[in-house]
PDB file of N, CA and C in Angstrom:
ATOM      1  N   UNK A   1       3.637  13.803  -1.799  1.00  0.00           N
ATOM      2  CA  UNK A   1       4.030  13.495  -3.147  1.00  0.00           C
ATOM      3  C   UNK A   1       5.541  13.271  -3.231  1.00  0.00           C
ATOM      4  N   UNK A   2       6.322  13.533  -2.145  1.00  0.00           N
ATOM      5  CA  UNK A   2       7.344  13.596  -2.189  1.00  0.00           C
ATOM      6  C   UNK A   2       7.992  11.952  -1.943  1.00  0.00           C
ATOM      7  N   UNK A   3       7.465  11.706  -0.890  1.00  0.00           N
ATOM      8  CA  UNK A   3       7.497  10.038  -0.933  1.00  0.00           C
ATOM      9  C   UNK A   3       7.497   9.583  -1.810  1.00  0.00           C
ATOM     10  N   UNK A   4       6.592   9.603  -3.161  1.00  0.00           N
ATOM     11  CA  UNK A   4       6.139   9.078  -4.541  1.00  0.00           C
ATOM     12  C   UNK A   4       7.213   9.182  -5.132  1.00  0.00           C
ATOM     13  N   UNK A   5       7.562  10.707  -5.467  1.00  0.00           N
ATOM     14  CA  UNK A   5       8.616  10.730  -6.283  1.00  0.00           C
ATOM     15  C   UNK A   5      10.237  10.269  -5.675  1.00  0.00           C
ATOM     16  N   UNK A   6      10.579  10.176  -4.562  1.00  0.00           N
ATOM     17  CA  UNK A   6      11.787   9.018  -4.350  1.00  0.00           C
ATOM     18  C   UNK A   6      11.374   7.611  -4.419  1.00  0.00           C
ATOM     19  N   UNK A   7      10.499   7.049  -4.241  1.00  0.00           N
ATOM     20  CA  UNK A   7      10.261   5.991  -4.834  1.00  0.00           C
ATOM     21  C   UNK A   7      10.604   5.548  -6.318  1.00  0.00           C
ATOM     22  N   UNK A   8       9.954   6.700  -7.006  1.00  0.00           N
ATOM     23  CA  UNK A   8      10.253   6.362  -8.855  1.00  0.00           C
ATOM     24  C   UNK A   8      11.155   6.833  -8.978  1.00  0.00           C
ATOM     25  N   UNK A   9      12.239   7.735  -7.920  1.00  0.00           N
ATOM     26  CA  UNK A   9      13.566   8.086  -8.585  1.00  0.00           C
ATOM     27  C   UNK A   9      14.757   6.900  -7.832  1.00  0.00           C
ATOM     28  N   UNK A  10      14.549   5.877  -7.130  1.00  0.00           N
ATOM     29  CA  UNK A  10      15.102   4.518  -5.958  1.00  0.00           C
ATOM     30  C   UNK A  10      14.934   3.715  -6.951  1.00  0.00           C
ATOM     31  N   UNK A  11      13.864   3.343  -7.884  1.00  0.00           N
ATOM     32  CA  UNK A  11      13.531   2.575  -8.935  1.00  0.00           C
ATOM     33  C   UNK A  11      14.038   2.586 -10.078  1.00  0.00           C
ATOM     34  N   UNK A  12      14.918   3.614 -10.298  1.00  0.00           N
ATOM     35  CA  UNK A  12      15.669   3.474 -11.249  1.00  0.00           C
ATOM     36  C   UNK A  12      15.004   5.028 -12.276  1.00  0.00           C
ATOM     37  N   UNK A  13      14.178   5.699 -11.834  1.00  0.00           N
ATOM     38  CA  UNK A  13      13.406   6.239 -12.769  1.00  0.00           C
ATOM     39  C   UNK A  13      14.690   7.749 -12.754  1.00  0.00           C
ATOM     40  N   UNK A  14      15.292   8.548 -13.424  1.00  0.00           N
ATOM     41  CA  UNK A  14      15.649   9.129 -13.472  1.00  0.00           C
ATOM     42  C   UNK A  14      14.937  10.845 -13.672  1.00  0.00           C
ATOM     43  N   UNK A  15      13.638  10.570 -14.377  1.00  0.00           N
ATOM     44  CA  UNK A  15      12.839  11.677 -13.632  1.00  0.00           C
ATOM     45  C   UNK A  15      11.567  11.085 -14.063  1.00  0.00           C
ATOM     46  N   UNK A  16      10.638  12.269 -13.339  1.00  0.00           N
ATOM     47  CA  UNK A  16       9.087  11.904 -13.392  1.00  0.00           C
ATOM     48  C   UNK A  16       8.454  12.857 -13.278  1.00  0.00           C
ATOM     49  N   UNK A  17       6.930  12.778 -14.811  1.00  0.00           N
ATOM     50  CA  UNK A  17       6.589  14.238 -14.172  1.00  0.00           C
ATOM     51  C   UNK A  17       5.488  14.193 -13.172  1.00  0.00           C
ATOM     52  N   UNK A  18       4.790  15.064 -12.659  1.00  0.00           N
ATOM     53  CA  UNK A  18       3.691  15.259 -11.354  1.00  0.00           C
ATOM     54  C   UNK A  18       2.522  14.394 -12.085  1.00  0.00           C
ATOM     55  N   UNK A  19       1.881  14.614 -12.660  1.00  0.00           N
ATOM     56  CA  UNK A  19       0.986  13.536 -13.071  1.00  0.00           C
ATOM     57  C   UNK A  19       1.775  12.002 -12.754  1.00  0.00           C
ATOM     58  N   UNK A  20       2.552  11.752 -13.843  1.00  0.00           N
ATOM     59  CA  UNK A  20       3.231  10.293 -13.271  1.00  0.00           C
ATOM     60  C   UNK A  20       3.060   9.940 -11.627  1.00  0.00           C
ATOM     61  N   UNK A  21       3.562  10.727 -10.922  1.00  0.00           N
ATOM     62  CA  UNK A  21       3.900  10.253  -9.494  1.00  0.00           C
ATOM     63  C   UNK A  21       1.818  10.532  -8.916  1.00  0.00           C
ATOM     64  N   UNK A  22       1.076  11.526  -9.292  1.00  0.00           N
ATOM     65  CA  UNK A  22      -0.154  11.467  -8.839  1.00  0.00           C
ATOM     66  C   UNK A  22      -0.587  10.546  -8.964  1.00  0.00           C
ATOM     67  N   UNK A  23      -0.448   9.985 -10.165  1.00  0.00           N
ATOM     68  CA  UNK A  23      -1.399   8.707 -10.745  1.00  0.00           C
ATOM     69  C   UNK A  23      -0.887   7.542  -9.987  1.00  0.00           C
ATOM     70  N   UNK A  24       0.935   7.297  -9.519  1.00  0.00           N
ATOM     71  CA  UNK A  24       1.115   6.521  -9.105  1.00  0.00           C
ATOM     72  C   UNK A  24       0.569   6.327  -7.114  1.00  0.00           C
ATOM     73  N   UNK A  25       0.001   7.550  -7.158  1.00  0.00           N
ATOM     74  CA  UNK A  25       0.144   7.897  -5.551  1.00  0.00           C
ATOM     75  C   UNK A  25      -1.621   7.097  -5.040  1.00  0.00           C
ATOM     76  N   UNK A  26      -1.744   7.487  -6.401  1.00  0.00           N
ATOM     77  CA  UNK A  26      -3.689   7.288  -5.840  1.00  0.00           C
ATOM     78  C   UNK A  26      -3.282   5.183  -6.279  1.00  0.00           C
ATOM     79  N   UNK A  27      -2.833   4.566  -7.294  1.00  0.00           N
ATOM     80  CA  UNK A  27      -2.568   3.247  -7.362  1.00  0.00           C
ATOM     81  C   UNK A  27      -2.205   3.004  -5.385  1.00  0.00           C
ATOM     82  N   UNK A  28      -1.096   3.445  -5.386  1.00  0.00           N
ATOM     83  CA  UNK A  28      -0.748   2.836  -3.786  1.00  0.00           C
ATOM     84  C   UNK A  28      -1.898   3.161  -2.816  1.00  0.00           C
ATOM     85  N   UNK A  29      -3.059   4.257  -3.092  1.00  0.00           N
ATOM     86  CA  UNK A  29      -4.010   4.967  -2.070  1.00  0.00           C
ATOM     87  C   UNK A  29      -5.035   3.241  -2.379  1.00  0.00           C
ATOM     88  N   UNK A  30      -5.282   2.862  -3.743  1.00  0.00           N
ATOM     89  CA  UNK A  30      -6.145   2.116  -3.616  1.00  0.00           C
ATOM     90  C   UNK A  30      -6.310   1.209  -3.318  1.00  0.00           C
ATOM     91  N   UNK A  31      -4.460   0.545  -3.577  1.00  0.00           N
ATOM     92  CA  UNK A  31      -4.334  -0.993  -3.462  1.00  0.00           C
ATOM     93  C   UNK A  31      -4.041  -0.852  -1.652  1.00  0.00           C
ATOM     94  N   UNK A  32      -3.599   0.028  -1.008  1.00  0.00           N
ATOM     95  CA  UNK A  32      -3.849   0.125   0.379  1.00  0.00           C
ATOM     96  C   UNK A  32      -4.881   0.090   0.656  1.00  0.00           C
ATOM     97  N   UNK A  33      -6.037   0.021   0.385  1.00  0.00           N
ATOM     98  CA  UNK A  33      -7.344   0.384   0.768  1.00  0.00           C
ATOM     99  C   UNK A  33      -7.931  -1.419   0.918  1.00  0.00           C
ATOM    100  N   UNK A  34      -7.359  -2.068  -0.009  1.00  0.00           N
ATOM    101  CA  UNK A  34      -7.950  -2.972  -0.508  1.00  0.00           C
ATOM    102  C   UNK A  34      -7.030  -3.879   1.105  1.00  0.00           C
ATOM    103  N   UNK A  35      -6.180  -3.764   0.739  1.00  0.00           N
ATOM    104  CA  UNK A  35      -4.967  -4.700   2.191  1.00  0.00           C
ATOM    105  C   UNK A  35      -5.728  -4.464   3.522  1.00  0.00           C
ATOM    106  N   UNK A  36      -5.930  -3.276   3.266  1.00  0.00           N
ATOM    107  CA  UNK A  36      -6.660  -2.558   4.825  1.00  0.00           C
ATOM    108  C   UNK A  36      -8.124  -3.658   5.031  1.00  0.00           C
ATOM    109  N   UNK A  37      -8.579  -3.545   4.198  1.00  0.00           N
ATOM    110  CA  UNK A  37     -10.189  -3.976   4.003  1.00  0.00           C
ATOM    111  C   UNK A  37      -9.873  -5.311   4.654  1.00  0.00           C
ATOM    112  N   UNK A  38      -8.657  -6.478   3.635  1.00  0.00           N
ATOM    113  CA  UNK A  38      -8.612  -7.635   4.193  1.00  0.00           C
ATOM    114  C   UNK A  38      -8.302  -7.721   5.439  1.00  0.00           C
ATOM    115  N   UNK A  39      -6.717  -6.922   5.775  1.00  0.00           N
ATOM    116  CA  UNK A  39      -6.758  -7.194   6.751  1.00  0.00           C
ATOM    117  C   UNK A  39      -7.411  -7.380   8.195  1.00  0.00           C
ATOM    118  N   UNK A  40      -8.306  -6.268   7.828  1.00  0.00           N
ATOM    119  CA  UNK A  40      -9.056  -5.599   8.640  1.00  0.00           C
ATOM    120  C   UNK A  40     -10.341  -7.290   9.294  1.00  0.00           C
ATOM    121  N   UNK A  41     -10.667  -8.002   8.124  1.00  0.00           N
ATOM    122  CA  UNK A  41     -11.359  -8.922   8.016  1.00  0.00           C
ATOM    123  C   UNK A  41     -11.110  -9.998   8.735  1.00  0.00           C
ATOM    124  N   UNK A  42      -9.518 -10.336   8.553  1.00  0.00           N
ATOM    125  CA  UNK A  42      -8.993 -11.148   8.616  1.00  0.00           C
ATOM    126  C   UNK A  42      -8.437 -11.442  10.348  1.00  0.00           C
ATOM    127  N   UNK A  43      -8.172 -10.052  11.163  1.00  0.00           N
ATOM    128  CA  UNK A  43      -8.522 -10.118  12.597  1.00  0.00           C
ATOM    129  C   UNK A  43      -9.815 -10.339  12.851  1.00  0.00           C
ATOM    130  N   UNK A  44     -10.660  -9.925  12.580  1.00  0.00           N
ATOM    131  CA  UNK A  44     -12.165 -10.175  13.165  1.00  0.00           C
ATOM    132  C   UNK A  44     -12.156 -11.105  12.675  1.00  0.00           C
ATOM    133  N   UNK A  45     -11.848 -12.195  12.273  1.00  0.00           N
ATOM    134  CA  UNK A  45     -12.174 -13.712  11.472  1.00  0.00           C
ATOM    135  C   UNK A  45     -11.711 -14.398  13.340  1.00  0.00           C
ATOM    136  N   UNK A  46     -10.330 -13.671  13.476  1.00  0.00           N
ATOM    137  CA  UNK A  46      -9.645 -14.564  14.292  1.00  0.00           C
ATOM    138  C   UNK A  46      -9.727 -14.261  15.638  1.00  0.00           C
ATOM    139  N   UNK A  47     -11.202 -13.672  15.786  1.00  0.00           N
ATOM    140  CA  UNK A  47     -11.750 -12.722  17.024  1.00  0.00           C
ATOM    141  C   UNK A  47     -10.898 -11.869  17.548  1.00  0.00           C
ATOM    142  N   UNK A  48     -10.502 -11.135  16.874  1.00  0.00           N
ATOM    143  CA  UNK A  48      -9.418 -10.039  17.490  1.00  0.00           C
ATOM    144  C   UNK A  48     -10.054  -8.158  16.867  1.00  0.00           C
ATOM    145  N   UNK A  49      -9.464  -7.586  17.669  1.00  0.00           N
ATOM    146  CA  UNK A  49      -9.766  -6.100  17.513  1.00  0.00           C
ATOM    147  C   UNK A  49      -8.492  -5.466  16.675  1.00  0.00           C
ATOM    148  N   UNK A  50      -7.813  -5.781  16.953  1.00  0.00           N
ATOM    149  CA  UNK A  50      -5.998  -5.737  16.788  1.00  0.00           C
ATOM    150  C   UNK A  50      -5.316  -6.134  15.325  1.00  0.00           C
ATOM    151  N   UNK A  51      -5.208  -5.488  14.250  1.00  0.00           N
ATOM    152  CA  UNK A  51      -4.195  -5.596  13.237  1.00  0.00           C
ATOM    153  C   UNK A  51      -3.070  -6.123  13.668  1.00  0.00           C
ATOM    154  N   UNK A  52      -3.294  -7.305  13.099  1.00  0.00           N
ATOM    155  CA  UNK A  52      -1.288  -7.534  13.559  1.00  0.00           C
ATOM    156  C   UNK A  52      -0.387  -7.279  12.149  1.00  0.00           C
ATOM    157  N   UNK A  53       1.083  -7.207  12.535  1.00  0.00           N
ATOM    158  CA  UNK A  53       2.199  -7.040  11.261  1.00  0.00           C
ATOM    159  C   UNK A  53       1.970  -8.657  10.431  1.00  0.00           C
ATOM    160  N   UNK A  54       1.674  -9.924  10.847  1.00  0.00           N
ATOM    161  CA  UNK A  54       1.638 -10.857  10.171  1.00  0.00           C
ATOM    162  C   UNK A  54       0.094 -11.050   9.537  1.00  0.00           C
ATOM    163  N   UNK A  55      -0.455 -10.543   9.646  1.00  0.00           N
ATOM    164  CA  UNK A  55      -1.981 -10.129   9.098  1.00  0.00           C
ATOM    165  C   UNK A  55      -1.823  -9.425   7.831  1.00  0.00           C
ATOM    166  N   UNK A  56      -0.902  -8.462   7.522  1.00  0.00           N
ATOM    167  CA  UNK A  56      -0.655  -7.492   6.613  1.00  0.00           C
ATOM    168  C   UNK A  56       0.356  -8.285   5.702  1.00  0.00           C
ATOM    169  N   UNK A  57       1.470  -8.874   6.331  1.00  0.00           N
ATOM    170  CA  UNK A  57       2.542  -9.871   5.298  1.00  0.00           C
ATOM    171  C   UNK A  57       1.258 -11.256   4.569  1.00  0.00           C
ATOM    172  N   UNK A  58       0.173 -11.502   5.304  1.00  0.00           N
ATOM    173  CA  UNK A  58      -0.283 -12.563   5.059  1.00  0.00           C
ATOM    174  C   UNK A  58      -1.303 -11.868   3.650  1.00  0.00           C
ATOM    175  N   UNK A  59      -2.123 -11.343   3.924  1.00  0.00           N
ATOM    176  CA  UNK A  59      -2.795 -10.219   3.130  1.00  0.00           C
ATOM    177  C   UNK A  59      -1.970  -9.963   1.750  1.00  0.00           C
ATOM    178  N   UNK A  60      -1.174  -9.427   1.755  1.00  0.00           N
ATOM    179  CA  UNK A  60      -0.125  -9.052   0.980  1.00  0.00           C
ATOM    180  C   UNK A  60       0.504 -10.422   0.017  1.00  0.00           C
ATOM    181  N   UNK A  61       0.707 -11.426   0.582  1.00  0.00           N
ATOM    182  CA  UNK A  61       1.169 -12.277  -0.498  1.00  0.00           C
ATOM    183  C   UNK A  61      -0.104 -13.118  -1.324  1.00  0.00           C
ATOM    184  N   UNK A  62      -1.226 -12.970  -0.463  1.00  0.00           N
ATOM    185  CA  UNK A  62      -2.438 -13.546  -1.264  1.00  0.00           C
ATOM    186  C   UNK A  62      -2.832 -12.629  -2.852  1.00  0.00           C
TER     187      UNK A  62
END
């Protein structure tokens, strides 16, 4: 949680309470989930076993 909350305090947020940063923690748990899924797809598309870093930038701007 601690990650979370320097994030919203780097962002300009000057404080935040624990709910705020939970709620924001499970958003990043889900929308990671979702990147993972593609990416995950998106090597086996290209017969590979292997996540690559341009798999995840590619994922990510779609």
């Amino acid at each position: 949680m601690a990650a979370v909350n320097r994030i919203i305090r780097r962002s300009g947020g000057q404080r935040d309470s624990e709910s705020a940063a939970e709620e924001l923690a499970e958003v990043f748990e889900e929308k990671s989930l979702e990147i993972v899924s593609e990416v995950t797809t998106m090597a086996e598309h290209a017969g590979r076993k292997t996540v690559r870093d341009e798999d995840v930038r590619l994922a990510v701007r779609e």
